[in-house]
Structures are given as structure tokens and as C-alpha cells.
Protein backbone atom coordinates (compact mmCIF):
# COMPACT_ATOMS: atom_id res chain seq x y z
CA UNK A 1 0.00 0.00 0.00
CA UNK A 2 2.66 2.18 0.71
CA UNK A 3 4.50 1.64 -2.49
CA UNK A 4 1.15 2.35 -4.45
CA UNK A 5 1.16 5.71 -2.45
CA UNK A 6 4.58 6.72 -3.39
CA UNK A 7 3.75 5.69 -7.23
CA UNK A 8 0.57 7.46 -7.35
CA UNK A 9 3.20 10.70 -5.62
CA UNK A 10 5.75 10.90 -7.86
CA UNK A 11 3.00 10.94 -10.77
CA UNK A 12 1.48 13.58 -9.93
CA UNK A 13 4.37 15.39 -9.10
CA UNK A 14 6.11 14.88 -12.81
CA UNK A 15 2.50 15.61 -14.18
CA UNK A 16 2.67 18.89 -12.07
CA UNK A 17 6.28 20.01 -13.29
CA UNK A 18 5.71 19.17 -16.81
CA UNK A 19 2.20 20.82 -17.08
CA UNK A 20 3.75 23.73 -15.32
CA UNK A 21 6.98 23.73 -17.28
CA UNK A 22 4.74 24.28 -20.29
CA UNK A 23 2.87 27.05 -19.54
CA UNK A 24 5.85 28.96 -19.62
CA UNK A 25 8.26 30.21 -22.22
CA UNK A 26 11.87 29.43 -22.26
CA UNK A 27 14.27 32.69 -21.92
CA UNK A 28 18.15 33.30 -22.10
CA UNK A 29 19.07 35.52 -19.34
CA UNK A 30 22.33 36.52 -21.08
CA UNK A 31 25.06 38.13 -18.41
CA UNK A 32 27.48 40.55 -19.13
CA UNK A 33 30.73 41.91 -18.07
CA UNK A 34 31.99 45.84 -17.87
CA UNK A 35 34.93 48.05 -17.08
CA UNK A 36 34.78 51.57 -17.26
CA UNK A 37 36.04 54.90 -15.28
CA UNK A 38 35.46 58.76 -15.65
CA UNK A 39 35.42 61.80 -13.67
CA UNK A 40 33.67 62.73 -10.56
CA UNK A 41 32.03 66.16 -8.99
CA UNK A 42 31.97 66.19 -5.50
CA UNK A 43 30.41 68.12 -2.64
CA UNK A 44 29.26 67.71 1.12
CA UNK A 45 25.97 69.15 1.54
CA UNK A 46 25.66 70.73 4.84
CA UNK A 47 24.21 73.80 6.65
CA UNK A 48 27.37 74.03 9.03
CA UNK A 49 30.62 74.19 6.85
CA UNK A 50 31.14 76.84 3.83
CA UNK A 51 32.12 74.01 0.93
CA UNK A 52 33.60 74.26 -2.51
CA UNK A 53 32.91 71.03 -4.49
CA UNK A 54 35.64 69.26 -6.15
CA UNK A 55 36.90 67.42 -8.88
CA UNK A 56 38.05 63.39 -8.98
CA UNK A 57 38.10 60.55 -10.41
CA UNK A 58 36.94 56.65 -10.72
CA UNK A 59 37.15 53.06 -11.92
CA UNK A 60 34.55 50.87 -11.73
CA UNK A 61 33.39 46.83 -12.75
CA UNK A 62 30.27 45.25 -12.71
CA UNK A 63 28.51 42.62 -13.96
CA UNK A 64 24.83 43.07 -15.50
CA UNK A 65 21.80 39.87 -16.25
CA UNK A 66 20.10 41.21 -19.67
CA UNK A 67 16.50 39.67 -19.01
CA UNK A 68 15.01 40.13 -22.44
CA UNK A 69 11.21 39.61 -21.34
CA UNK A 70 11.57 42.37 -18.75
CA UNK A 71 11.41 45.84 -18.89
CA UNK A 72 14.74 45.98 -16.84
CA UNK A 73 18.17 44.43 -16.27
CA UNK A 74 19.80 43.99 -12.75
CA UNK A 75 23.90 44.86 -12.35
CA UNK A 76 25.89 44.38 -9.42
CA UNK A 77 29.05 46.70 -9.47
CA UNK A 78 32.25 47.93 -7.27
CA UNK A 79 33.22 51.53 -7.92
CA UNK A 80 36.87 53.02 -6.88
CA UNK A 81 37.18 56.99 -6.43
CA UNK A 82 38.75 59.67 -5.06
CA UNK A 83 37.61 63.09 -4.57
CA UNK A 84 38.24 66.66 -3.63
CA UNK A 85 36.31 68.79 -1.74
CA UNK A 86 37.58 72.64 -0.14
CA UNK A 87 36.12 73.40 3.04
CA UNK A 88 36.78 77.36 4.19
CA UNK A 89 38.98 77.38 7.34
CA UNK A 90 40.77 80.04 9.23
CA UNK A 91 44.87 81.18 9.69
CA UNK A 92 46.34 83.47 12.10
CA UNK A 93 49.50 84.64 12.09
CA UNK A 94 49.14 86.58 15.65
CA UNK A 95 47.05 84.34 17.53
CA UNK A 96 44.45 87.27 17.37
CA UNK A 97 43.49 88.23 13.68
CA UNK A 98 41.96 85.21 11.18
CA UNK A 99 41.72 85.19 7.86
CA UNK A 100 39.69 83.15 5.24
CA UNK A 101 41.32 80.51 3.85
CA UNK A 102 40.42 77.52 1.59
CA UNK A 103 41.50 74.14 3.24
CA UNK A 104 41.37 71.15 0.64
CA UNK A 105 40.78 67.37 1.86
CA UNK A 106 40.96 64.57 -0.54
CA UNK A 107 38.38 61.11 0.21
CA UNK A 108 38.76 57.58 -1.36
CA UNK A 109 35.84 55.68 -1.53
CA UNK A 110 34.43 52.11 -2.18
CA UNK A 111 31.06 51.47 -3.19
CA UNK A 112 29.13 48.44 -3.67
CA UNK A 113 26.02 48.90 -5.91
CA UNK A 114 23.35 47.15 -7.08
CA UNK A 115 21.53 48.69 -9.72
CA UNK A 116 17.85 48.59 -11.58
CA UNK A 117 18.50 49.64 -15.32
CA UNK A 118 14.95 50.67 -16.67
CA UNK A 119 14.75 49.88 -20.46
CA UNK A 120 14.55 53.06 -22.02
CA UNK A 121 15.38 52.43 -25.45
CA UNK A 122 15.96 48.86 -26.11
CA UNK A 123 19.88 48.29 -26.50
CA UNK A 124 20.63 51.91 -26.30
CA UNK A 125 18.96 53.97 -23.05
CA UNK A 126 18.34 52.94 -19.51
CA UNK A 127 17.40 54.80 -16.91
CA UNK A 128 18.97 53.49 -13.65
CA UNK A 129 18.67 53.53 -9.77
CA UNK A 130 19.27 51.44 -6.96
CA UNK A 131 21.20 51.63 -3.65
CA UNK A 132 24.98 51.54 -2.40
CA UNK A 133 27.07 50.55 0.50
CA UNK A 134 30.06 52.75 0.69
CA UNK A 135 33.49 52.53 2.80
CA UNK A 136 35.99 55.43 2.50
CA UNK A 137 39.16 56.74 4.15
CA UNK A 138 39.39 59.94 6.45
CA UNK A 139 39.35 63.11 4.68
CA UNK A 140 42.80 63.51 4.61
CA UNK A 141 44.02 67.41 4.30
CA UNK A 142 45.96 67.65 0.97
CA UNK A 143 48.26 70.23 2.67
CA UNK A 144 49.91 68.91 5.66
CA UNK A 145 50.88 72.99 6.20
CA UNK A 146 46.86 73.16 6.66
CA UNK A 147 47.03 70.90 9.67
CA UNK A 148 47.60 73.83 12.40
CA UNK A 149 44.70 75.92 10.45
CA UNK A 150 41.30 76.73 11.80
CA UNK A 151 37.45 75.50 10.82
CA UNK A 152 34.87 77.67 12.48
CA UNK A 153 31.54 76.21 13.49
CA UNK A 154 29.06 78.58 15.32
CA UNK A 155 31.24 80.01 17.99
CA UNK A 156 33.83 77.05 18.33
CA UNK A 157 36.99 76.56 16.48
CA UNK A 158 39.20 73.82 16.01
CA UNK A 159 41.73 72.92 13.91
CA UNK A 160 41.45 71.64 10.57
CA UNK A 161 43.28 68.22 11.20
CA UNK A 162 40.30 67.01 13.72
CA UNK A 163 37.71 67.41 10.51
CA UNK A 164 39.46 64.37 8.47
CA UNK A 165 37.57 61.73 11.44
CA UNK A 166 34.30 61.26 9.11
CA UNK A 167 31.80 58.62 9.14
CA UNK A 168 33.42 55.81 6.71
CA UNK A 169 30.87 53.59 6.31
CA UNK A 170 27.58 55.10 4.72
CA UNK A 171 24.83 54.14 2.32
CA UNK A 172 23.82 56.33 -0.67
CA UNK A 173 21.46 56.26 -3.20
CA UNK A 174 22.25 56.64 -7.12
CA UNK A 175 20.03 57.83 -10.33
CA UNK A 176 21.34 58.32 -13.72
CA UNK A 177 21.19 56.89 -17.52
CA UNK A 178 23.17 54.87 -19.71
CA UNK A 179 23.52 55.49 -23.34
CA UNK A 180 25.05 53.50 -26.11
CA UNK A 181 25.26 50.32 -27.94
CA UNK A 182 26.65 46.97 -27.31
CA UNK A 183 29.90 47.49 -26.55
CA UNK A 184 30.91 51.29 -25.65
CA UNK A 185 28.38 52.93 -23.61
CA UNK A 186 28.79 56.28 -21.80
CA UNK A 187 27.01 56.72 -18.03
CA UNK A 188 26.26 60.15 -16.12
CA UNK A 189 25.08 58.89 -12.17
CA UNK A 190 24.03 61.46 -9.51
CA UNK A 191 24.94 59.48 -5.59
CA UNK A 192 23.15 61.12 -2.92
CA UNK A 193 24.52 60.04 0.74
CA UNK A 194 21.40 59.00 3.10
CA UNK A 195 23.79 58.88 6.10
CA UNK A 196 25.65 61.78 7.78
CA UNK A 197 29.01 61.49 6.86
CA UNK A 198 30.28 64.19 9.28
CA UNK A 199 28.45 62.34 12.10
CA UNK A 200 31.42 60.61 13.58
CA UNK A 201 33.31 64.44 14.32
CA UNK A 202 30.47 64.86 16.49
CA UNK A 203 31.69 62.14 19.24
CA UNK A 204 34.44 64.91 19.75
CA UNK A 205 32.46 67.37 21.19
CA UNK A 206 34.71 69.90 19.70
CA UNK A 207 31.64 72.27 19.38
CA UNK A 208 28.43 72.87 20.73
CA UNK A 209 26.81 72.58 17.47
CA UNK A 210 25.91 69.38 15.68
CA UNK A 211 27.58 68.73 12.50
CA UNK A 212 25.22 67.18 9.78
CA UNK A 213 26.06 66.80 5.99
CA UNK A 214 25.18 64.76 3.33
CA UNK A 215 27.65 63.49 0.40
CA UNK A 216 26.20 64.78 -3.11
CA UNK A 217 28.63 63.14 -5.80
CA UNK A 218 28.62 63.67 -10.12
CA UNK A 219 30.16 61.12 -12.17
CA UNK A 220 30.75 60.56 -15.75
CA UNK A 221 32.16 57.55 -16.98
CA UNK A 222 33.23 55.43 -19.97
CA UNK A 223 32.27 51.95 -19.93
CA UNK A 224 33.46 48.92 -22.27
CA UNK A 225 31.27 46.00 -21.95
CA UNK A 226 31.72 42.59 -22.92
């Protein structure tokens, strides 16, 4: 009886598959592979610092599924920069009188992305978005003579040097488009940081104020696809 049971089972379950196998049409997800890098605008937006966006650079590989009976494709990518940013500090030569002065800090980042790619124009636009994980360095002055300078925040000041301890890890989101054809396409992306990235000066307590800001980052890149 039992072995009737598990007959009358596994007939029903390779009925099953093969009915539902054949309600449904066979696709080629086709994957692809991409290396690219480009140039990178880069700013901290915050109410509490006077900033000057900068200029960088980046590399970047990912891998994309092309899933023809979709409206979209899915990419998973790794991104290398680094940026510039000027933040306006203070010197004294007296100990008294300050002056303006433009300090510049450099950041290398990571970022791990995984992207939606809307299908535009079939084989030659996508719209994409999708979130990232990001690591990056200190914000390391560019200067070391800018190390005994000044930042001003409310009425505290401190010196420049103590600004490079920023959040490092920090998740962003990214919008842009893709344009081109099978092999050479060319990408503009907008990243938009959802985490404060100044957040860890404020375990200082260097100043009374709390220091917020938000990464805002431009690229445009190159990307050869295979």
C-alpha cells in the first residue's frame, strides 16, 4: 500500500512540473561583463561648513543579467574613487586676527552597488537607480601645512586636522542613464549620501553645534562592456 502511495506521488508530481513547465516560455538571461572609469564632482551638503565642491576621479566593474522579457536588467558593481572637496577654514598669524582661507581634503571611496537599469530604449537607453554601501578613508588634508589651520563652526573653532575623522561607512542612493550600444556605452550617475558622513566628528564634542552633511557626488564615466 505504501509503495502504491509513493507511485501514485511521484505521478502527480512529474504531471505537475511538466504541465507547469509548459505554460511557460523558455528565456536566455544573457550576463554581461563591464569596465569603465570617468570623472567625478563632489560636494558635502551641509548647513554648518562653507564648501567648494571638487573634482576626482573613478574606476569601476560590474557585472549586469540582460533579461530580455523584462522591462529591466539587474547589475551588481564595485566603484573606486577619489575626490576633492575645499572646506573654508581660518589662519592666524598673531594668535588674534583670522583670515579666510580655503582648506582642501581629498576622500577615497568604495562602493558596492546594485543597480535597476529601466529599459529606455531597447539596447541603447536605460534609466537606472538602486542603492549603495560605501566605505571610504578619512578626509585627509591635501596640505599637511593646513594641519595647524582653523574651521569655524558657530562660535567654536578647532583645527582643521580634527575634521578628516568622518563617518566611513555610509549608504547612498544613485540615479542616472546609460547610453550606447553593445559594446561602448557612456554613463552620467548622480549618488546622494542617506547617512551623515560628518556624524562621527560629532563624538568629539569639539563644538556645541551638531555637524550634519550629506555626500552629493557627479560622475561621468566610460564603460566597455563585454
Amino acid at each position: 500500500m505504501k509503495k502504491t502511495n509513493y507511485l501514485i506521488l511521484i505521478a502527480f508530481c512529474i504531471t505537475f512540473v511538466t504541465f507547469s513547465y509548459a505554460q511557460h516560455k523558455r528565456y536566455t538571461i544573457k550576463n554581461g561583463f563591464a569596465l569603465g572609469g570617468g570623472l567625478t564632482q563632489y560636494d558635502i551638503l551641509t548647513d554648518n561648513l562653507n564648501t567648494t565642491s571638487g573634482s576626482g576621479w573613478l574606476i569601476s566593474a560590474s557585472t549586469t543579467a540582460d533579461i530580455p522579457h523584462k522591462w529591466y536588467n539587474i547589475s551588481f558593481g564595485m566603484q573606486l574613487s577619489e575626490n576633492t572637496i575645499e572646506i573654508e577654514g581660518l589662519s592666524s598669524n598673531d594668535g588674534v586676527a583670522f583670515t579666510d582661507q580655503q582648506l582642501e581634503y581629498k576622500i577615497f571611496a568604495a562602493q558596492l552597488s546594485m543597480l535597476l537599469h529601466a529599459k529606455v530604449i531597447k539596447n541603447l537607453l536605460t534609466i537606472d537607480l538602486g542603492p549603495m554601501l560605501q566605505y571610504n578613508g578619512k578626509m585627509e588634508l591635501q596640505d599637511d601645512n593646513q594641519e595647524n589651520l582653523f574651521v569655524s563652526v558657530s562660535n567654536s573653532r578647532f583645527e582643521a586636522i580634527e575634521l578628516e575623522d568622518i563617518s566611513q561607512f555610509n549608504v547612498n542612493g544613485a540615479i542616472g542613464a546609460t547610453l550606447g550600444f553593445q559594446f561602448i556605452k557612456l554613463r552620467v550617475q548622480y549618488i546622494y549620501g542617506f547617512t551623515n558622513i560628518l556624524n562621527k566628528f560629532n563624538d568629539k564634542n569639539l563644538t556645541s553645534e551638531n555637524l550634519k552633511g550629506n555626500q552629493s557626488m557627479l560622475t561621468f564615466a566610460a564603460l566597455i562592456t563585454f
